[in-house]
N, C-alpha and C. Protein backbone atom coordinates (compact mmCIF):
# COMPACT_ATOMS: atom_id res chain seq x y z
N UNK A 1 -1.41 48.23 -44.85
CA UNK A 1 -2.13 49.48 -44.57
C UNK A 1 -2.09 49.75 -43.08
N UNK A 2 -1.72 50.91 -42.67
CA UNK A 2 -1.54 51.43 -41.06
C UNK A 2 -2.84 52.44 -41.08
N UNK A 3 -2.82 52.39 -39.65
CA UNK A 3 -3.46 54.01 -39.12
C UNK A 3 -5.29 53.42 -39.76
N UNK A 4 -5.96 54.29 -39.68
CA UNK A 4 -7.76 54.40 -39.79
C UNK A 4 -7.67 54.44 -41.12
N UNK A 5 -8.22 53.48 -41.93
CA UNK A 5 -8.65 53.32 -43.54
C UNK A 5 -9.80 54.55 -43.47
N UNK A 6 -9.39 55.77 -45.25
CA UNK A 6 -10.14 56.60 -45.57
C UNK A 6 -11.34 56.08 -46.34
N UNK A 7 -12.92 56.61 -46.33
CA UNK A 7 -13.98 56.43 -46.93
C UNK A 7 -14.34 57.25 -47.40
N UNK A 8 -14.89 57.48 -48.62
CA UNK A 8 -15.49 58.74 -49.64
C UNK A 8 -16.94 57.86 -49.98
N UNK A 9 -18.04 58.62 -49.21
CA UNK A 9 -19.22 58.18 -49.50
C UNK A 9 -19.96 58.97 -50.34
N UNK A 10 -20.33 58.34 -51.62
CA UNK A 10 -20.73 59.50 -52.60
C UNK A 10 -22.40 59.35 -52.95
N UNK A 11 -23.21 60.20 -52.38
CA UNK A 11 -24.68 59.84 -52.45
C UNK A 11 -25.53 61.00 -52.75
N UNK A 12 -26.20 61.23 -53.56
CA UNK A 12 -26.73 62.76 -53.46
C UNK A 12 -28.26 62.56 -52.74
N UNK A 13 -28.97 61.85 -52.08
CA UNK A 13 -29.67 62.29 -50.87
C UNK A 13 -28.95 62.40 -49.51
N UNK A 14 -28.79 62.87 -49.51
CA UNK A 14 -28.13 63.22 -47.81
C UNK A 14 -28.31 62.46 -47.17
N UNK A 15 -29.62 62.77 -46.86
CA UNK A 15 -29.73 62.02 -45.34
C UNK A 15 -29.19 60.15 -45.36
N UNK A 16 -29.27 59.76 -46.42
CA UNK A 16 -28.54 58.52 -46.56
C UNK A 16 -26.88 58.49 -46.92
N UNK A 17 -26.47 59.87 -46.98
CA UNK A 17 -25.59 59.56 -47.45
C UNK A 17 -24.86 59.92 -45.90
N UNK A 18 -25.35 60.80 -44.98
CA UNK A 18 -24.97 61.24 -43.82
C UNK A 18 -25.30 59.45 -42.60
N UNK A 19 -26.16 58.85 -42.98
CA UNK A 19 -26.50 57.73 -42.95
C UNK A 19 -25.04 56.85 -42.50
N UNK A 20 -25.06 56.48 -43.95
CA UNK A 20 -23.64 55.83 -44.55
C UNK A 20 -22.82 55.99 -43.20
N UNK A 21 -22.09 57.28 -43.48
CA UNK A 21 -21.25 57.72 -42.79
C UNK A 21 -21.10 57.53 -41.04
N UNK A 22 -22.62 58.00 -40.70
CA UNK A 22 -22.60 57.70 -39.19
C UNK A 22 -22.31 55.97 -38.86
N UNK A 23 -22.46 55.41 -40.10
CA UNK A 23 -22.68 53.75 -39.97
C UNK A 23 -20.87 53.26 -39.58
N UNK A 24 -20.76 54.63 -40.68
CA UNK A 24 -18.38 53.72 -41.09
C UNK A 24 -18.40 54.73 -39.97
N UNK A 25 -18.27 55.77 -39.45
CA UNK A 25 -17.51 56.60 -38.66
C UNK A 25 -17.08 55.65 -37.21
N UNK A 26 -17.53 54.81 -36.96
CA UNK A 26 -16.83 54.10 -35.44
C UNK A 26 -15.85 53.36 -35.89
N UNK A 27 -15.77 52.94 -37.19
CA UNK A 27 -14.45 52.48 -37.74
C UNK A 27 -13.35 52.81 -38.64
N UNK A 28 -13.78 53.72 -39.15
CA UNK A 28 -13.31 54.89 -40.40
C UNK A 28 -13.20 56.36 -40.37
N UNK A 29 -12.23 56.73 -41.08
CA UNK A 29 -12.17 58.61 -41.37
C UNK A 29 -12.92 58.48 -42.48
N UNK A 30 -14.49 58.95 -42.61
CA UNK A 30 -15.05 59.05 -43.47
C UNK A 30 -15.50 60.42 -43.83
N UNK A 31 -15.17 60.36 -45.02
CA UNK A 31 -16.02 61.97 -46.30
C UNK A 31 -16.89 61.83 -46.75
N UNK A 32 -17.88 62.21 -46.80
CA UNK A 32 -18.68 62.62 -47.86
C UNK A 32 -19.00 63.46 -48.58
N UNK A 33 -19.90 63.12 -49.85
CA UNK A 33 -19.86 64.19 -50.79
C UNK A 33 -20.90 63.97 -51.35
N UNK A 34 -22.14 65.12 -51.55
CA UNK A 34 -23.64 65.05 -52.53
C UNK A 34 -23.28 65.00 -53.50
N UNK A 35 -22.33 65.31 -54.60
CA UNK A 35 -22.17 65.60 -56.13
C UNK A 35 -20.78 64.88 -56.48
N UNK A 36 -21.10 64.60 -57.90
CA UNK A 36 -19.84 64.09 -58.45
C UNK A 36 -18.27 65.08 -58.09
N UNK A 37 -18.79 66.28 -58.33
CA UNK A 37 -17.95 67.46 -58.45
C UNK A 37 -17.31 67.90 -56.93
N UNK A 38 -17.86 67.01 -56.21
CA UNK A 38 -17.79 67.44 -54.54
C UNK A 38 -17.41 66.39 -54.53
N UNK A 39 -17.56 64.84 -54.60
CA UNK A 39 -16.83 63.67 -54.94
C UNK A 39 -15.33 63.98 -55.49
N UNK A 40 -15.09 64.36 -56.75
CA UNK A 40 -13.87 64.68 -56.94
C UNK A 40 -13.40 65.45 -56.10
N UNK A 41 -13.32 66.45 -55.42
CA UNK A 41 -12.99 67.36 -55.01
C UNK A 41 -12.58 66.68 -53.43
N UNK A 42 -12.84 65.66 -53.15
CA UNK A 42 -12.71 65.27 -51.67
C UNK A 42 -11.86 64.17 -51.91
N UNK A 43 -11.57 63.60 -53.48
CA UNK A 43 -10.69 62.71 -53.26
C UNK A 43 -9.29 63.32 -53.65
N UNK A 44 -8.30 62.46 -52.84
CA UNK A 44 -7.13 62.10 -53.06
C UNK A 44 -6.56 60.46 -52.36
N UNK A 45 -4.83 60.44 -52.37
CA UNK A 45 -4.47 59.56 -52.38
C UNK A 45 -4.52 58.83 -51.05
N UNK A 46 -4.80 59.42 -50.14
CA UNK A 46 -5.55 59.21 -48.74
C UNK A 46 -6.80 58.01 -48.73
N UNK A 47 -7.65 58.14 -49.37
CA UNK A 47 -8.88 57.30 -49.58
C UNK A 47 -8.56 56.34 -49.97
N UNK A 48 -9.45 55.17 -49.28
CA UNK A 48 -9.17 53.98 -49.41
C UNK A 48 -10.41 52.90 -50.10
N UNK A 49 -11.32 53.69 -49.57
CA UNK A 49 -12.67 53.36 -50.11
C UNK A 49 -13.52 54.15 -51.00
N UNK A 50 -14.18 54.12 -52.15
CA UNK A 50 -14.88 54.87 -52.37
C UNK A 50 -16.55 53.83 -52.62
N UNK A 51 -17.51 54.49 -51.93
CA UNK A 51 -19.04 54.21 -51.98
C UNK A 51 -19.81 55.41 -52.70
N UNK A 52 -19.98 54.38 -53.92
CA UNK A 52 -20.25 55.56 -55.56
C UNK A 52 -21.79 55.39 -55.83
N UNK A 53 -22.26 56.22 -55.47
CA UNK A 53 -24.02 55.92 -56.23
C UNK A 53 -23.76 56.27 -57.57
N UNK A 54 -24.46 55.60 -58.39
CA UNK A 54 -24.22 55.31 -59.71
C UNK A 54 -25.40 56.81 -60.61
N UNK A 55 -26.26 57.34 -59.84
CA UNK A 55 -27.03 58.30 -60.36
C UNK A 55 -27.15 59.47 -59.58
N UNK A 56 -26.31 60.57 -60.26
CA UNK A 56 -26.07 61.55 -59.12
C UNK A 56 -26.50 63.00 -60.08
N UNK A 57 -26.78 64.31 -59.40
CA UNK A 57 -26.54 65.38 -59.74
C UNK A 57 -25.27 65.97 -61.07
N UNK A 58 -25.85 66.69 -62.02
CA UNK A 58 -24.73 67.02 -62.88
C UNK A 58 -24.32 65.93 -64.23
N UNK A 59 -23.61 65.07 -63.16
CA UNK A 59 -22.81 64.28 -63.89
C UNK A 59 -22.87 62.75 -63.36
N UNK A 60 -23.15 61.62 -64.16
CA UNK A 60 -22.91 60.11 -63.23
C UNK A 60 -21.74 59.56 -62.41
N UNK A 61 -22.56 59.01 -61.78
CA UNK A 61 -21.40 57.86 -61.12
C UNK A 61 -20.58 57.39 -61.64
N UNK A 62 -20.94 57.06 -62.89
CA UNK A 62 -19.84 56.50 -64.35
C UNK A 62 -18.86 57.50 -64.36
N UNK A 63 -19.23 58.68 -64.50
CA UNK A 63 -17.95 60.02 -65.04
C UNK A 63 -16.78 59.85 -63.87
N UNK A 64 -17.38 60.24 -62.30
CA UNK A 64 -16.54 59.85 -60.71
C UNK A 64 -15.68 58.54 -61.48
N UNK A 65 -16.08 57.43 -61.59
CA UNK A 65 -15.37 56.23 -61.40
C UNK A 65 -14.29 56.32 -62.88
N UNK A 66 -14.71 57.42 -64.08
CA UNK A 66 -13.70 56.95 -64.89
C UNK A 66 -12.75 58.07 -64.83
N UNK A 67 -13.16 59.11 -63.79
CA UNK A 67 -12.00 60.07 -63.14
C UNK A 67 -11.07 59.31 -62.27
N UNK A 68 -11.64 58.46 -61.43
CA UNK A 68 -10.68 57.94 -60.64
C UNK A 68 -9.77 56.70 -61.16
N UNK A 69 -10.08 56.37 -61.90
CA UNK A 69 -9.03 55.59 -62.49
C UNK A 69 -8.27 56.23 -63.77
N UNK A 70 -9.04 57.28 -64.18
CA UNK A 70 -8.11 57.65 -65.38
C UNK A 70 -6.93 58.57 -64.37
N UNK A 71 -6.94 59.09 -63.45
CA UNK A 71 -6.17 59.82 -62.43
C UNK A 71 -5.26 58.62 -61.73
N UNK A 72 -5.53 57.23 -61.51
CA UNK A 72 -4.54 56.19 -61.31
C UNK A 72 -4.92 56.40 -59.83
N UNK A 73 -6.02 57.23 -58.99
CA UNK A 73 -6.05 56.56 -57.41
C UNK A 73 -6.35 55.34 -57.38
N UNK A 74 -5.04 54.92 -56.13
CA UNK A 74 -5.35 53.39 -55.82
C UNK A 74 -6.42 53.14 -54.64
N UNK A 75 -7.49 53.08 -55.04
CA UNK A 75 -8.45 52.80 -54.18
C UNK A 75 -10.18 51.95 -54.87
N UNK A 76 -10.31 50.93 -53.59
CA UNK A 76 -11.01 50.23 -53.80
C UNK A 76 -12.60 51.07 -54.43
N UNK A 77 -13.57 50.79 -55.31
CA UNK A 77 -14.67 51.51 -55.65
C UNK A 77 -15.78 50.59 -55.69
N UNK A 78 -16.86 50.82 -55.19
CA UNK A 78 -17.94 49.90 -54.97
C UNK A 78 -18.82 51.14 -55.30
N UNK A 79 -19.53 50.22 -56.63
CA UNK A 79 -21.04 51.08 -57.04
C UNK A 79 -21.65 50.55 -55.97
N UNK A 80 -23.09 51.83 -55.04
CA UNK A 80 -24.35 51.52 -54.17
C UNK A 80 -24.86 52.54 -54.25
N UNK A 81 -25.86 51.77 -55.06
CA UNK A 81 -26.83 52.21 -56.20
C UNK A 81 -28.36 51.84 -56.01
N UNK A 82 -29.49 52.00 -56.68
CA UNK A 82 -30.48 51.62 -56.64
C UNK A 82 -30.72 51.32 -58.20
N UNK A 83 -29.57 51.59 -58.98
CA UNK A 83 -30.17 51.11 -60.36
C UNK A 83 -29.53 49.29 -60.24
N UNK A 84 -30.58 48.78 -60.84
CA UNK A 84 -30.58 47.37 -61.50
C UNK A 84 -28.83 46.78 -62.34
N UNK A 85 -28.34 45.95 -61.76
CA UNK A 85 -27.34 45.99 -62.59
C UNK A 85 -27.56 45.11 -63.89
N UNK A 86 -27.10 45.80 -65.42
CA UNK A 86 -27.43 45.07 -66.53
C UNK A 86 -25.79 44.44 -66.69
N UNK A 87 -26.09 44.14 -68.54
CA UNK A 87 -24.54 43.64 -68.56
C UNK A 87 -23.34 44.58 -69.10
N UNK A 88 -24.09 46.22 -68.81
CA UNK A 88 -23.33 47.35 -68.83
C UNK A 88 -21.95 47.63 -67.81
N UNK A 89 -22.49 46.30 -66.90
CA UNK A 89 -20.93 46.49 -65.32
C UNK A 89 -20.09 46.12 -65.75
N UNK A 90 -20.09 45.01 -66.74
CA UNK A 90 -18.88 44.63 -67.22
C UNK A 90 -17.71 45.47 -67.60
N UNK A 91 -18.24 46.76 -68.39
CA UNK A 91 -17.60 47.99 -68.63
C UNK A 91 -16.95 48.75 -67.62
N UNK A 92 -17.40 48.27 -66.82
CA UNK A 92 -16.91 49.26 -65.37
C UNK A 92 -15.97 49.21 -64.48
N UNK A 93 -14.89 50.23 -64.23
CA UNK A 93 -13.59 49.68 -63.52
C UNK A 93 -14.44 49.54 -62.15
N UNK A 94 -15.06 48.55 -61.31
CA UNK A 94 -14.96 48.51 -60.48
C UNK A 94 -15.06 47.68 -59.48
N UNK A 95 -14.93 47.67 -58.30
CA UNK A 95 -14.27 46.58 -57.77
C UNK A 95 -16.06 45.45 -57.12
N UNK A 96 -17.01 46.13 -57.13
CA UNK A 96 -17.72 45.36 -56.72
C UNK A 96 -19.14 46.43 -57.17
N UNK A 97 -20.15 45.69 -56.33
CA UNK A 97 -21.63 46.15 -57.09
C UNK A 97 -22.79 46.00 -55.90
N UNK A 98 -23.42 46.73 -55.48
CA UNK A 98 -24.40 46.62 -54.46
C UNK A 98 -25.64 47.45 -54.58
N UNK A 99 -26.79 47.01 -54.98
CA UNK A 99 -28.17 47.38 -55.09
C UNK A 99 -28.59 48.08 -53.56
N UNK A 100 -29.05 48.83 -53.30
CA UNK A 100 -30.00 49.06 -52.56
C UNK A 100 -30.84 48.90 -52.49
N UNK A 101 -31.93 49.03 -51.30
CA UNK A 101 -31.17 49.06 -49.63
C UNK A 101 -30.28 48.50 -49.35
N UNK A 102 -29.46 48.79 -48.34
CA UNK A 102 -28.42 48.07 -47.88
C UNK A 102 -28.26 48.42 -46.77
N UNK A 103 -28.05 47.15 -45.94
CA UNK A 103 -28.25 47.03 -44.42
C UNK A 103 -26.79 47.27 -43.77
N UNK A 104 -27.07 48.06 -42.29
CA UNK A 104 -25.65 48.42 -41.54
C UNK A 104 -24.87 47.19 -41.69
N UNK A 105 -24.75 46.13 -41.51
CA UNK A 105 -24.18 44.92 -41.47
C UNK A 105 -23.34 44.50 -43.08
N UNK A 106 -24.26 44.51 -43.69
CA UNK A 106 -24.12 44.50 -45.10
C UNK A 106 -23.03 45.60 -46.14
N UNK A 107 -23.20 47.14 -45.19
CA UNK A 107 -21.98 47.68 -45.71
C UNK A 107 -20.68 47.81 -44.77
N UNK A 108 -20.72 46.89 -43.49
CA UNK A 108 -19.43 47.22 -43.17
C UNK A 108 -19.09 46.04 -43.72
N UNK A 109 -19.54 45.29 -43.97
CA UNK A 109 -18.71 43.76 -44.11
C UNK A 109 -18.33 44.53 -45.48
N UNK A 110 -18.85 45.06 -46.99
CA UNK A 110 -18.42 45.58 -47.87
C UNK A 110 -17.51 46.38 -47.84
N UNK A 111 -17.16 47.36 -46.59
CA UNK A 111 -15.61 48.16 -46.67
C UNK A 111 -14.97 46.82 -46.33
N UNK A 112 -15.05 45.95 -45.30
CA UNK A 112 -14.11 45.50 -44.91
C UNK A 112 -13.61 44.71 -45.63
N UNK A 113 -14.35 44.14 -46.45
CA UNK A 113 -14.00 43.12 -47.88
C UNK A 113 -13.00 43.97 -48.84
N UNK A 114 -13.46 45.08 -49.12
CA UNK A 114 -12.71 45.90 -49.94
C UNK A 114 -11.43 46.29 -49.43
N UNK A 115 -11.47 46.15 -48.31
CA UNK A 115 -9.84 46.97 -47.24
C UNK A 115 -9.12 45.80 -47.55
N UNK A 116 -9.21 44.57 -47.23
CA UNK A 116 -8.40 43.43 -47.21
C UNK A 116 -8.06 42.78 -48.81
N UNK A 117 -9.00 43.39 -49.86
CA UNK A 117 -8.81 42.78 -50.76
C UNK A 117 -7.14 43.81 -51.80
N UNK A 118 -7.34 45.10 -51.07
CA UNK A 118 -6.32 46.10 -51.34
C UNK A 118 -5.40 46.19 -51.13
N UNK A 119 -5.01 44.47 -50.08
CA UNK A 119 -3.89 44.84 -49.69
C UNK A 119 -2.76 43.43 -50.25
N UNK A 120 -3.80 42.90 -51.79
CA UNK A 120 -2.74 41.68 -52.15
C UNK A 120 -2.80 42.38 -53.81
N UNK A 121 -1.79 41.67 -54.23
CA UNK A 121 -1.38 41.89 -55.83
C UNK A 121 -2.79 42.72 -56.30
N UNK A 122 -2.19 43.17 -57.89
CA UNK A 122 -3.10 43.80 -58.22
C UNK A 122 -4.01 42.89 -59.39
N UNK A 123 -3.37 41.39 -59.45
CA UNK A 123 -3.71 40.07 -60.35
C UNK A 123 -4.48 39.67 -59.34
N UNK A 124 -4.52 39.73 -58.13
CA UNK A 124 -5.30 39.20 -56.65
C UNK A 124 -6.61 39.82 -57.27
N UNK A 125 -6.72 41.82 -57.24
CA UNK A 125 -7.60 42.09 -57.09
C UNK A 125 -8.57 42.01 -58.20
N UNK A 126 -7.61 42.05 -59.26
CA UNK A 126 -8.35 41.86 -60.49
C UNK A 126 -9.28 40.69 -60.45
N UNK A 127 -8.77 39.33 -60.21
CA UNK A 127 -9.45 38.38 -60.18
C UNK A 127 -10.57 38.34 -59.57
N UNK A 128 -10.88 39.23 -57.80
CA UNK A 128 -11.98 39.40 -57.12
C UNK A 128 -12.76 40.61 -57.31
N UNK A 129 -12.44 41.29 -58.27
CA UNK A 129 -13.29 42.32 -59.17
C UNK A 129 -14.11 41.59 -60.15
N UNK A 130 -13.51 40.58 -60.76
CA UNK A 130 -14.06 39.92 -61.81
C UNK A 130 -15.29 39.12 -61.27
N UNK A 131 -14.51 38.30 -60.30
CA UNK A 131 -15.53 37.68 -59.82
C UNK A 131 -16.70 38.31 -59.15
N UNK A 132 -16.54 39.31 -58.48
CA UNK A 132 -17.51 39.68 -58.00
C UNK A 132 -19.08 40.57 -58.65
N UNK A 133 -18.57 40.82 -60.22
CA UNK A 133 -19.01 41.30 -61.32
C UNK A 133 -19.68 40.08 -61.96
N UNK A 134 -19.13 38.97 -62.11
CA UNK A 134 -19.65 37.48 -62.42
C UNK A 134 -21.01 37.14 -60.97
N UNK A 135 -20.63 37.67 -60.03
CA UNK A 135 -21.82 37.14 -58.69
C UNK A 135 -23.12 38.42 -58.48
N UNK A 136 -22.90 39.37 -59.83
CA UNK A 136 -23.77 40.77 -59.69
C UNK A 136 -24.43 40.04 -60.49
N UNK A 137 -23.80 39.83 -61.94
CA UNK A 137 -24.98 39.64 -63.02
C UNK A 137 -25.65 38.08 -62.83
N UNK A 138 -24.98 37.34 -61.96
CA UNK A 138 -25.88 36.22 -61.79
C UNK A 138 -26.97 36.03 -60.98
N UNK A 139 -26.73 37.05 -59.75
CA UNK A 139 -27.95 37.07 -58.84
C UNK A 139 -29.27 38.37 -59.40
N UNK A 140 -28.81 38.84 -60.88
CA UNK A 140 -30.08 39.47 -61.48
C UNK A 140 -30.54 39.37 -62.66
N UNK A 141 -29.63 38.12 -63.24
CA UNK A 141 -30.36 37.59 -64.66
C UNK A 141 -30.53 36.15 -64.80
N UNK A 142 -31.11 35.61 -65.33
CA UNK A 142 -32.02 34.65 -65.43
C UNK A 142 -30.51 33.51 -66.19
N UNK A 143 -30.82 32.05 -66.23
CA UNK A 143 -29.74 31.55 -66.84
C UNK A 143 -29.65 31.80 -68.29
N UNK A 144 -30.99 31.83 -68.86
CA UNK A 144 -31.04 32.11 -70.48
C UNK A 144 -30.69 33.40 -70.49
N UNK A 145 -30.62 34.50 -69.66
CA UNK A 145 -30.13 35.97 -70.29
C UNK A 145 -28.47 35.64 -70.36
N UNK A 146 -28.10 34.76 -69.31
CA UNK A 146 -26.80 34.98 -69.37
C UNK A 146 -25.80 33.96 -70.29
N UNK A 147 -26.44 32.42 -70.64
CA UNK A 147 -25.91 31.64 -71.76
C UNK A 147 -26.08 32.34 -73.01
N UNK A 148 -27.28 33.67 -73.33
CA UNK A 148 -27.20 34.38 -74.33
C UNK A 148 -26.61 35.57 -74.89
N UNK A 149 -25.88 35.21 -73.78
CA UNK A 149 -24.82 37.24 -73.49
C UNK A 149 -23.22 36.76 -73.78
N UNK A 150 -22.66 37.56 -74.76
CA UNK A 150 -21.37 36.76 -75.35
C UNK A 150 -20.24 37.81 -74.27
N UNK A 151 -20.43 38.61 -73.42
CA UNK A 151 -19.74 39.08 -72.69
C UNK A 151 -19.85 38.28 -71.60
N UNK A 152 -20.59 37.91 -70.97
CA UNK A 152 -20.75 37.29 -69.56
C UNK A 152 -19.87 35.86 -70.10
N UNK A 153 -20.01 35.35 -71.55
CA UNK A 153 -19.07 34.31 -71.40
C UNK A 153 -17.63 34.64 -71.65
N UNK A 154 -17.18 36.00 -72.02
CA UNK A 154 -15.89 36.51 -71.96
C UNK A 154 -15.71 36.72 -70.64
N UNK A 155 -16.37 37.00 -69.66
CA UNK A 155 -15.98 37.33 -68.43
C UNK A 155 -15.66 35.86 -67.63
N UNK A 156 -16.52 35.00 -67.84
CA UNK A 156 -16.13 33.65 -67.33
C UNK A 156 -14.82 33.34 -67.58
N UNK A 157 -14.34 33.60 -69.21
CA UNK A 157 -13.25 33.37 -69.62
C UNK A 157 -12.27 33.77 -69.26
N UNK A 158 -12.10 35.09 -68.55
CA UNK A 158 -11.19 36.17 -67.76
C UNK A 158 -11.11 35.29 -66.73
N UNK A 159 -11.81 35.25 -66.10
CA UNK A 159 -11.72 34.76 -64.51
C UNK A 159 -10.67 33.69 -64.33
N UNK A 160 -11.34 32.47 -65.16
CA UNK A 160 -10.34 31.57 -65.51
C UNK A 160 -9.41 31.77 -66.17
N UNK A 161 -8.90 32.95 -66.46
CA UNK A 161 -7.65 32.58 -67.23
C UNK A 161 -6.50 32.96 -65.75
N UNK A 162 -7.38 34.45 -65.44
CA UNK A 162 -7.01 35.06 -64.12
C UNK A 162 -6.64 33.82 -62.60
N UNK A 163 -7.80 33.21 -63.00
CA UNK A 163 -7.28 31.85 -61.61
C UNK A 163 -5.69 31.30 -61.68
N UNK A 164 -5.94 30.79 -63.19
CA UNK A 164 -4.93 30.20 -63.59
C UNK A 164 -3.63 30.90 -63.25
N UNK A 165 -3.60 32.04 -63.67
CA UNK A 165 -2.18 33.19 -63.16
C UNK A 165 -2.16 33.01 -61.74
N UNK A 166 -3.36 32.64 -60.86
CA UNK A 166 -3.02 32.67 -59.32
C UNK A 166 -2.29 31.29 -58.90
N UNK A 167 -2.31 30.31 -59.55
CA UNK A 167 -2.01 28.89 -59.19
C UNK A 167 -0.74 29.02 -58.92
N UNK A 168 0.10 29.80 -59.04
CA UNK A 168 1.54 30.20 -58.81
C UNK A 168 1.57 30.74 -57.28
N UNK A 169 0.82 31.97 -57.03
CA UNK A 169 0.79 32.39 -55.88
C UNK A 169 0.31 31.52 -54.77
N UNK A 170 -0.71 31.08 -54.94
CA UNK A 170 -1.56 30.03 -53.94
C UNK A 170 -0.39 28.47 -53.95
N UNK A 171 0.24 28.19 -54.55
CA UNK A 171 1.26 27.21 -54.91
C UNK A 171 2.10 27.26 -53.29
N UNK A 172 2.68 28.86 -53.34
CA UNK A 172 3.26 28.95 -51.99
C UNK A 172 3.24 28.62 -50.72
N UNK A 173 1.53 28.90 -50.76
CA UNK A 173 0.96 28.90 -49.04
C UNK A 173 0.69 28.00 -48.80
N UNK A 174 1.06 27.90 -47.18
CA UNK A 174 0.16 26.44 -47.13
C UNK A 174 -1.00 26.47 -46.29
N UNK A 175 -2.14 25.51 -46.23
CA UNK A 175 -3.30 25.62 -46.16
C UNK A 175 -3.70 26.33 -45.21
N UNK A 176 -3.38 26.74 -44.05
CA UNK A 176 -3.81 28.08 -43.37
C UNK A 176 -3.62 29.33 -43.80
N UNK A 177 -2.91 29.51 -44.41
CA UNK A 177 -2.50 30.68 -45.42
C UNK A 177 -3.46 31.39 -46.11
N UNK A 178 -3.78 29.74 -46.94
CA UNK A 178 -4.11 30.45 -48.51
C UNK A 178 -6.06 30.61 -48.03
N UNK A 179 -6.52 29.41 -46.54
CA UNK A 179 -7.79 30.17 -46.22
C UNK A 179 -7.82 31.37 -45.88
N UNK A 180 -6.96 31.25 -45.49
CA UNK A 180 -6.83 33.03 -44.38
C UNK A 180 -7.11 34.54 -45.34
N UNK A 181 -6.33 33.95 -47.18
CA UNK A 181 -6.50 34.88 -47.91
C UNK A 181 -8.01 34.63 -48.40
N UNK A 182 -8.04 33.55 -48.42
CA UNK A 182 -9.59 33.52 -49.05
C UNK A 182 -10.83 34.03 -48.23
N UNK A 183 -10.67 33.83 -46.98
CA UNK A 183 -11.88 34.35 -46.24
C UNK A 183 -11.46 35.89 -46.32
N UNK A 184 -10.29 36.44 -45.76
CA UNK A 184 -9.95 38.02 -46.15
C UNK A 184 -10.97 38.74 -46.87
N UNK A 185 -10.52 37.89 -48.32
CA UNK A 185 -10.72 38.88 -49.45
C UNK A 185 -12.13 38.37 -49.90
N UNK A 186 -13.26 37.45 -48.91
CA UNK A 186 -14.63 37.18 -49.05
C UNK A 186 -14.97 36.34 -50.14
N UNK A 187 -13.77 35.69 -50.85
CA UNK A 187 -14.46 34.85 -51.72
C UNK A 187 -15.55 33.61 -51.60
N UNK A 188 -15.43 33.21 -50.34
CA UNK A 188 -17.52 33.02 -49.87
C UNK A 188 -18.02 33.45 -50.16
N UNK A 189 -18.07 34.29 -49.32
CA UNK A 189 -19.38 35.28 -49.39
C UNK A 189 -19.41 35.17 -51.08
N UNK A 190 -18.93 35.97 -51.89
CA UNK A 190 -19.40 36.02 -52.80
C UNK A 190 -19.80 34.54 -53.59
N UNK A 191 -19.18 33.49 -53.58
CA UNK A 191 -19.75 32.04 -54.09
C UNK A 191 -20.96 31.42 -53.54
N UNK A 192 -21.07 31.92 -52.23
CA UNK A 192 -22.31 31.86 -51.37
C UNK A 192 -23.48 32.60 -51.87
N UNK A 193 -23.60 34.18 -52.07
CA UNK A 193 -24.23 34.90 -52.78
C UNK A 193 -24.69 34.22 -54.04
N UNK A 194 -23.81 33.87 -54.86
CA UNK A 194 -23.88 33.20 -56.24
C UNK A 194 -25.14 31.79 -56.62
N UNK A 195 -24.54 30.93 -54.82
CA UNK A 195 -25.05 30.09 -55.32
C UNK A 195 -26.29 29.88 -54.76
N UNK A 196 -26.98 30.67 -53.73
CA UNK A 196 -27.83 31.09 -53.09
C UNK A 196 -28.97 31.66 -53.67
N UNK A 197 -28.72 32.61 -54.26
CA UNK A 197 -29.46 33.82 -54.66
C UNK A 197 -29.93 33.61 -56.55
N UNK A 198 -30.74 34.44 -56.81
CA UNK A 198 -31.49 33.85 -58.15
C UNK A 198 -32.07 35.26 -58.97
């Protein structure tokens, strides 16, 4: 990726969503947009990021995110939201998950996680979509909601099957390498999150 990574911040209170923006603008060409319909309308293949509130005017955050993938833009999508995540994310093409509030610190490290994770295979990203969907529903359900949820153990099952497909790639590098991809693309952070948080 060359040149200033694009941001589409999609929020329908303003002033947070103008927020957002003043936060990415020292590092980003950032858009925003109050409405789904103003959301679509500002994306194209330019954008690199999209920051999706999940409850918007009109139409949901859900409808935005299954426009943008049924349209095939390649770009990273992070629900930031204030709804609770259930085990409805699983359903969701997207690349990561963030409750509000959310602190200046907290969303640049989230573009920047998302910029670097966009720029390896698409078996790379899949795997740190997964996982990072596995580190949502664990830091908001209890262990018995989730040994009782037959999706959360299909998703375990993905992950690992997904690792397994990486053992080829990671095979290559050698050990400065393959940290270099791992801190990149934040897989700490998120195992950290995981094993931290309750």
């Amino acid at each position: 990726m060359t040149g200033t990574a694009t941001v589409l911040v999609v929020e329908d209170e303003r002033e947070l969503a103008d927020l957002f923006a003043d936060w990415l603008a020292t590092s980003y060409d950032v858009r925003t947009a109050y409405t789904a319909d103003g959301a679509l309308a500002k994306l194209d293949d330019a954008v690199d990021v999209v920051l999706l509130d999940r409850r918007l005017p009109e139409r949901s955050g859900d409808d935005v995110l299954d426009e943008i993938r049924t349209e095939g833009y390649d770009c990273q999508v992070a629900m930031v939201t204030a709804v609770d995540p259930d085990f409805d994310v699983l359903e969701l093409g997207i690349d990561s998950y963030v409750v509000k509030p959310v602190e200046r610190a907290e969303l640049d490290d989230l573009v920047s996680r998302l910029l670097a994770r966009s720029l390896y295979s698409e078996e790379v990203q899949e795997f740190f979509a997964l996982a990072s969907k596995r580190a949502t529903l664990e830091t908001s359900k209890s262990a018995d909601e989730l040994a009782e949820n037959d999706r959360y153990d299909e998703l375990c099952a993905a992950i690992e099957e997904t690792r397994d497909g990486l053992d080829t790639l990671v095979e290559d590098l050698d050990d400065d390498d393959f940290l270099a991809v791992i801190r990149g693309l934040g897989v700490g952070d998120e195992e950290e999150d995981t094993a931290t948080t309750s």
